[in-house]
PDB file of N, CA and C in Angstrom:
ATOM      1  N   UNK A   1     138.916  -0.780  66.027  1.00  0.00           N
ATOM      2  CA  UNK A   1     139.096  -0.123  67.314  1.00  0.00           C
ATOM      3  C   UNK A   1     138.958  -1.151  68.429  1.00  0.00           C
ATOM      4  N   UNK A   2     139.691  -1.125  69.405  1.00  0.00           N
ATOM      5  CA  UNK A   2     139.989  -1.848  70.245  1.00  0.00           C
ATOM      6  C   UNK A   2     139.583  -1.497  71.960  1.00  0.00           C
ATOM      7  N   UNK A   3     139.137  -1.196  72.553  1.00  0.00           N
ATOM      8  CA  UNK A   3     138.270  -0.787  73.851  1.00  0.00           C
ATOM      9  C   UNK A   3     138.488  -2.324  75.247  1.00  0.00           C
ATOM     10  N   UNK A   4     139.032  -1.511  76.084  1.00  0.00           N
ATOM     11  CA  UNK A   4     139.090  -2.199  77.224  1.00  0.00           C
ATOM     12  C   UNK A   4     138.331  -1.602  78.173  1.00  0.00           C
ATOM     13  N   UNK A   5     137.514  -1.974  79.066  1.00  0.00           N
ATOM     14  CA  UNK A   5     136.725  -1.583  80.087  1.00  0.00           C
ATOM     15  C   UNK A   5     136.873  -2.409  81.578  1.00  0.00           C
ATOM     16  N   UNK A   6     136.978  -1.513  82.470  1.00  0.00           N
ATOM     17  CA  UNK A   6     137.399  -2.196  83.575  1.00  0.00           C
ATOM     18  C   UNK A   6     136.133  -2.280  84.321  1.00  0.00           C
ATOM     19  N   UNK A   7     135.459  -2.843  84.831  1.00  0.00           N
ATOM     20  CA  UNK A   7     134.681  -2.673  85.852  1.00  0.00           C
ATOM     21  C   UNK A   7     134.226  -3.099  87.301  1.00  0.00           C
ATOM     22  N   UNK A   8     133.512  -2.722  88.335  1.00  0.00           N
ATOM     23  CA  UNK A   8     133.990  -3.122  89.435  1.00  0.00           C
ATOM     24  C   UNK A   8     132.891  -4.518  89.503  1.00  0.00           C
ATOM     25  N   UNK A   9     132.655  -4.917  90.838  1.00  0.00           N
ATOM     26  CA  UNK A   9     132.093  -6.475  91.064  1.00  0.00           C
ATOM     27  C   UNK A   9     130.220  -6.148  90.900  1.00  0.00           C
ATOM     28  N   UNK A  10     129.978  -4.736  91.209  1.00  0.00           N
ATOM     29  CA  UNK A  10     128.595  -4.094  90.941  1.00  0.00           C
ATOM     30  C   UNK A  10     128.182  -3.713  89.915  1.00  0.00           C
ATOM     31  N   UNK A  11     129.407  -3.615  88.858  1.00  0.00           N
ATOM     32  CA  UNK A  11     129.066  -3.551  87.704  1.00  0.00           C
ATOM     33  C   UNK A  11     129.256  -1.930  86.949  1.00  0.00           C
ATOM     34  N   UNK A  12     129.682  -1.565  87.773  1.00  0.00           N
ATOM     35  CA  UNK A  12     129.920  -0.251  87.526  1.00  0.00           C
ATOM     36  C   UNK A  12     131.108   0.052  86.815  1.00  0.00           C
ATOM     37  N   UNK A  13     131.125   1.038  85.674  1.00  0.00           N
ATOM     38  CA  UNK A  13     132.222   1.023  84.843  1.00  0.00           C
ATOM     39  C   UNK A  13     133.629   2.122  85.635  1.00  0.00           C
ATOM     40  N   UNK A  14     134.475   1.487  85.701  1.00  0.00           N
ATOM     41  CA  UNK A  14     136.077   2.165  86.856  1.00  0.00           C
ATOM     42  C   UNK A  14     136.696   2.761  85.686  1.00  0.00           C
ATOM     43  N   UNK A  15     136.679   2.096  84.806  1.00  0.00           N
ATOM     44  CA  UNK A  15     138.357   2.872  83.774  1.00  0.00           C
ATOM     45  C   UNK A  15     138.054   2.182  82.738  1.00  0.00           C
ATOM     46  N   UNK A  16     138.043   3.293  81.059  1.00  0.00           N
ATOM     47  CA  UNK A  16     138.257   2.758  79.729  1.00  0.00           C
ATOM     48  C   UNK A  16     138.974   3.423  79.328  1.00  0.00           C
ATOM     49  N   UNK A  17     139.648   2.470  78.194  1.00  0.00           N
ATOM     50  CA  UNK A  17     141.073   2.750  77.733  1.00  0.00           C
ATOM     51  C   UNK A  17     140.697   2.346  76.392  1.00  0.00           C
ATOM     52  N   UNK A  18     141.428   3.161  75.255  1.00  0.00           N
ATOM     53  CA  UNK A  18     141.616   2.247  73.616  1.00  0.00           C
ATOM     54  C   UNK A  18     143.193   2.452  73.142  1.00  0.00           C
ATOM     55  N   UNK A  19     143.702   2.067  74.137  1.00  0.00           N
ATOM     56  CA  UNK A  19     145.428   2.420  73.980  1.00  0.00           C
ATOM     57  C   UNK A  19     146.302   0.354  73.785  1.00  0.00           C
ATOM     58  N   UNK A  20     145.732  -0.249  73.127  1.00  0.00           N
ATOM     59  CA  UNK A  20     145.377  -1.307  72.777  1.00  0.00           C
ATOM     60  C   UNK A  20     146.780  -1.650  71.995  1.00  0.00           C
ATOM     61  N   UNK A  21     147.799  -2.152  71.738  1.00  0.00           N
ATOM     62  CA  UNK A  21     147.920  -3.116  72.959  1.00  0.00           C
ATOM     63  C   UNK A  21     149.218  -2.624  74.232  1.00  0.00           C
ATOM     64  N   UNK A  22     149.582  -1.584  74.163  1.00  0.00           N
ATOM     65  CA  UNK A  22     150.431  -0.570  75.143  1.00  0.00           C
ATOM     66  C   UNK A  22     149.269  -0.418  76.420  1.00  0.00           C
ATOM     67  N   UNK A  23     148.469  -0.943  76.405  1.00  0.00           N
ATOM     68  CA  UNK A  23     147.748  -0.871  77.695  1.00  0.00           C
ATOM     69  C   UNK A  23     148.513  -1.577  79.090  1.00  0.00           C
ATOM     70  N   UNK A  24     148.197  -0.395  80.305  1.00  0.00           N
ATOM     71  CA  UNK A  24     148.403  -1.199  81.529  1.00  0.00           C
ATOM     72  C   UNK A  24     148.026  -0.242  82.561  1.00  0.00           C
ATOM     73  N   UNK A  25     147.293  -1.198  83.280  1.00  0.00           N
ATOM     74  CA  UNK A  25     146.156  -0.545  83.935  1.00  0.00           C
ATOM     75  C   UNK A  25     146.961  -0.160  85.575  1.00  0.00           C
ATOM     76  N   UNK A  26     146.899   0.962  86.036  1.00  0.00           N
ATOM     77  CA  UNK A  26     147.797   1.023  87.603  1.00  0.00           C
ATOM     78  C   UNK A  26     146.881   1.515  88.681  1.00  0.00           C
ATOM     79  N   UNK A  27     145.759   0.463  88.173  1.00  0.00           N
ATOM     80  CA  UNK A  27     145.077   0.380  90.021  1.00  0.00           C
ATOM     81  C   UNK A  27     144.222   1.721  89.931  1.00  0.00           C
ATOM     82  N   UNK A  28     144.050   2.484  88.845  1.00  0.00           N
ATOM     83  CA  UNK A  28     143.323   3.910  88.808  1.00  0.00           C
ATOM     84  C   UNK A  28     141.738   3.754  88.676  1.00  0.00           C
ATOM     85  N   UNK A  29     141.233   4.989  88.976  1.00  0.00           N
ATOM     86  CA  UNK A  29     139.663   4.951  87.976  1.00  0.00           C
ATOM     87  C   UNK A  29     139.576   5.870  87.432  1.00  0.00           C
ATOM     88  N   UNK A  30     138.548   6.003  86.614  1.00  0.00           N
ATOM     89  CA  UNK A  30     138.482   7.075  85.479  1.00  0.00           C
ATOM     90  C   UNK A  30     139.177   8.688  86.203  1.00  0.00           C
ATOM     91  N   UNK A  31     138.568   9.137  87.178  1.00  0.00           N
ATOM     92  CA  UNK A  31     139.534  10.015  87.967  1.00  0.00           C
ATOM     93  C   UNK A  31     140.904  10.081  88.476  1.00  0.00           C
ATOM     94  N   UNK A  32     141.434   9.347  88.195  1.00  0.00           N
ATOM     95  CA  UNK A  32     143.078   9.044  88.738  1.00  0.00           C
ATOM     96  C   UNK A  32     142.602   8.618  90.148  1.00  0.00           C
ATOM     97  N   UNK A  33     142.155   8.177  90.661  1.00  0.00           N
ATOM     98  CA  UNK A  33     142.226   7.781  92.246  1.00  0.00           C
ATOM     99  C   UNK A  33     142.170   6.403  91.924  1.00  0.00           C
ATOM    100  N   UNK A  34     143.317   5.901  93.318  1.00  0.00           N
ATOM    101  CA  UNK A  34     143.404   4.680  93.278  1.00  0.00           C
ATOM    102  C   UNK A  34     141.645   3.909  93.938  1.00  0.00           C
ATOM    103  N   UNK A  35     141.786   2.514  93.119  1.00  0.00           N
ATOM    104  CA  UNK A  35     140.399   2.189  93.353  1.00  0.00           C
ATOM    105  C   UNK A  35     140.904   0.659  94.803  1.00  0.00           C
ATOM    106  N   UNK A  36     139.651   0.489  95.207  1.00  0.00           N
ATOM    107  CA  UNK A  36     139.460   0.073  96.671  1.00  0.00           C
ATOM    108  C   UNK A  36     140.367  -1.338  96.018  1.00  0.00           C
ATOM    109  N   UNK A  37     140.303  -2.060  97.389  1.00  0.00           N
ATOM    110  CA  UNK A  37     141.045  -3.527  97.104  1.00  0.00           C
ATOM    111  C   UNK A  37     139.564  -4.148  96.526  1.00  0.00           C
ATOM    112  N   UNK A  38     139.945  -4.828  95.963  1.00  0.00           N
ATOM    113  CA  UNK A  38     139.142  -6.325  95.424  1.00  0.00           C
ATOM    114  C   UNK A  38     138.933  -6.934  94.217  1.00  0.00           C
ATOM    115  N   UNK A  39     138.218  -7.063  94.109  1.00  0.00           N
ATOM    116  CA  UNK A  39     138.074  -8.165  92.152  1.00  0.00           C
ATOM    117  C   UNK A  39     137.252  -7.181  91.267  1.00  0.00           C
ATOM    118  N   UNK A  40     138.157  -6.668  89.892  1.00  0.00           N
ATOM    119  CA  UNK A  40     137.613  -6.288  89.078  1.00  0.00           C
ATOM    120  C   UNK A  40     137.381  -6.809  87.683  1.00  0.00           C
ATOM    121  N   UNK A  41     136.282  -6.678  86.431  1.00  0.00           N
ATOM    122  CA  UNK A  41     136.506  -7.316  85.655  1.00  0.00           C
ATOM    123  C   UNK A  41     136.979  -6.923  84.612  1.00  0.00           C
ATOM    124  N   UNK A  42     137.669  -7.446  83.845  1.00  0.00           N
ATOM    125  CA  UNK A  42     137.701  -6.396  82.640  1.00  0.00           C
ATOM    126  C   UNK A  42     137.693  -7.382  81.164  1.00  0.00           C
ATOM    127  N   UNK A  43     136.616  -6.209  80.106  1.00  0.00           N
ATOM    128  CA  UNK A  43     136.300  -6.820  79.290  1.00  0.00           C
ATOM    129  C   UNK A  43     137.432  -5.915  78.258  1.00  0.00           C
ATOM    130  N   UNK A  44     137.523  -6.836  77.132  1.00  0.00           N
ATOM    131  CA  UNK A  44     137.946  -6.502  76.243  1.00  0.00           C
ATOM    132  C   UNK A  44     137.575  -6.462  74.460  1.00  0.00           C
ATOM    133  N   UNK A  45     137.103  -4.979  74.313  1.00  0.00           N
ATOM    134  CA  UNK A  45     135.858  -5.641  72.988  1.00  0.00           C
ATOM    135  C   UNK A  45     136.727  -4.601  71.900  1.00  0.00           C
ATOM    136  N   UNK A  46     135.967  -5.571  70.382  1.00  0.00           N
ATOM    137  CA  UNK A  46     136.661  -4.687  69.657  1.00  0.00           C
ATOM    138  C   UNK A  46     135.325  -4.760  68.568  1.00  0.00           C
ATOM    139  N   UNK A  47     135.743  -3.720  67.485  1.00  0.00           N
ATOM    140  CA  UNK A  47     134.611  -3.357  66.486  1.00  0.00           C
ATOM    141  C   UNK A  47     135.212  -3.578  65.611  1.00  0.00           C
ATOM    142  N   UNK A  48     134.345  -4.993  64.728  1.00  0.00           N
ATOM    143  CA  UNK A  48     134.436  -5.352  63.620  1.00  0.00           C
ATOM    144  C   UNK A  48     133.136  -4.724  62.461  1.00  0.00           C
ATOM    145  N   UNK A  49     133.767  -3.785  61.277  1.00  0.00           N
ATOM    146  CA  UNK A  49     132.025  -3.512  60.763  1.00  0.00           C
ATOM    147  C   UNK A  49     131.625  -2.630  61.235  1.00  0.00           C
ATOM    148  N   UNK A  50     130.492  -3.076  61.707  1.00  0.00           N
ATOM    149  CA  UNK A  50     129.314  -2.411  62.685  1.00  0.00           C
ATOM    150  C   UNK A  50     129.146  -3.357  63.869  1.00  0.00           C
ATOM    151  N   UNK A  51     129.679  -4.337  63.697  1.00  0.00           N
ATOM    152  CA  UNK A  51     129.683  -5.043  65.497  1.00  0.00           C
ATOM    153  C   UNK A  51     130.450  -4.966  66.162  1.00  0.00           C
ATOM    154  N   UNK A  52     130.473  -4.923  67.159  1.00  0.00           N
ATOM    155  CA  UNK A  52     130.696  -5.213  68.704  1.00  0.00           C
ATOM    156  C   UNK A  52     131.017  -6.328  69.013  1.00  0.00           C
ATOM    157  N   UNK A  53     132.407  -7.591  69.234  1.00  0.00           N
ATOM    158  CA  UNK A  53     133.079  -8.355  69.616  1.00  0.00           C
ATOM    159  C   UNK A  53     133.404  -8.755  70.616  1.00  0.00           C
ATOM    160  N   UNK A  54     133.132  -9.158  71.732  1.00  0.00           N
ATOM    161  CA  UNK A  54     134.440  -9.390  72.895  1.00  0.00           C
ATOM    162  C   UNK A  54     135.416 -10.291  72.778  1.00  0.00           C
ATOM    163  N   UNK A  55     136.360  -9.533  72.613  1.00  0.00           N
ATOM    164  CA  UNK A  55     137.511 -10.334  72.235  1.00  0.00           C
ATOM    165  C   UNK A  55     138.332 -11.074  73.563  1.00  0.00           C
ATOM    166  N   UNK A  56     138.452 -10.793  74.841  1.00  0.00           N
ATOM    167  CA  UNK A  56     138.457 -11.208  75.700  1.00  0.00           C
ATOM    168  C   UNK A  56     137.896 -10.632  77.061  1.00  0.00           C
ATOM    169  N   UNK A  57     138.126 -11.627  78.699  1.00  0.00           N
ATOM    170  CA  UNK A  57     137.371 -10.987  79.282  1.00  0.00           C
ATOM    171  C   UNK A  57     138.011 -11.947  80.377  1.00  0.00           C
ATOM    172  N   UNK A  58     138.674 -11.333  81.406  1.00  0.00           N
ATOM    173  CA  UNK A  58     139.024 -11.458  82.617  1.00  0.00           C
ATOM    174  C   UNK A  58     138.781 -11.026  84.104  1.00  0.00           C
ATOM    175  N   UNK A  59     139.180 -11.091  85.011  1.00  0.00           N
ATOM    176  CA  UNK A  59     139.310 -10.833  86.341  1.00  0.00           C
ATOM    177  C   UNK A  59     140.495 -10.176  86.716  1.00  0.00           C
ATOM    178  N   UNK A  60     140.342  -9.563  87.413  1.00  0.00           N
ATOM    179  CA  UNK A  60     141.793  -8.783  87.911  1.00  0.00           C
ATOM    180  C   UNK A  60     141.936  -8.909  89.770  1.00  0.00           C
ATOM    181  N   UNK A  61     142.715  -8.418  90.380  1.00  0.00           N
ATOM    182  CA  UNK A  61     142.554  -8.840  91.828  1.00  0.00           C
ATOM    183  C   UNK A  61     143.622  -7.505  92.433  1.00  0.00           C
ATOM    184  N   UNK A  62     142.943  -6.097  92.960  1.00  0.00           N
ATOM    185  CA  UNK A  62     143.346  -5.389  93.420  1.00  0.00           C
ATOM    186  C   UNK A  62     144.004  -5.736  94.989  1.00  0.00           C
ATOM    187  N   UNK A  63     144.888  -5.784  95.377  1.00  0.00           N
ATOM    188  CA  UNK A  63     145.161  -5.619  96.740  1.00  0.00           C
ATOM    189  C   UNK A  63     145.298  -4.435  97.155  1.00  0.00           C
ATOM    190  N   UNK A  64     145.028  -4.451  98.886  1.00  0.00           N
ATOM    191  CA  UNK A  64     145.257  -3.174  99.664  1.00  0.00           C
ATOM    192  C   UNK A  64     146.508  -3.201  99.745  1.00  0.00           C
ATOM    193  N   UNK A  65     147.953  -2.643  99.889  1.00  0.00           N
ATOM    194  CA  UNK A  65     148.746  -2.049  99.909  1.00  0.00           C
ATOM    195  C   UNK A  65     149.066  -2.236 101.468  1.00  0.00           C
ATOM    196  N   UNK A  66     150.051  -2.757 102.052  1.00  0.00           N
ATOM    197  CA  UNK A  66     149.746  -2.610 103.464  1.00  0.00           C
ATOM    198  C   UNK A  66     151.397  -1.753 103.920  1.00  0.00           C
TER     199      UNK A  66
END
């Protein structure tokens, strides 16, 4: 199983997904509302076994929309 987690710069979890690898994320949070401008992170973990992996782990960069 494959788990992506988005989260914001406070650490707070915005949006998880296990739709792996058809994933693509459109600026949402777990509620469908678009989320504020700025830097989010997102990890990407998967379960091997009984563990817990991060298989990768980036930055993302929301802009405001002008």
């Amino acid at each position: 199983e494959i788990k992506i987690q988005i989260y914001s710069r406070w650490g707070n979890l915005v949006y998880e997904n296990n739709e792996y690898p058809e994933f693509e994320w459109d600026g949402s949070n777990k509620g469908g509302e678009k989320v504020k401008a700025g830097t989010y992170f997102v990890l990407i973990s998967g379960t091997y076994g009984n563990e817990t992996i991060t298989l990768d782990q980036r930055t993302v960069t929301v802009l405001d929309p002008k």
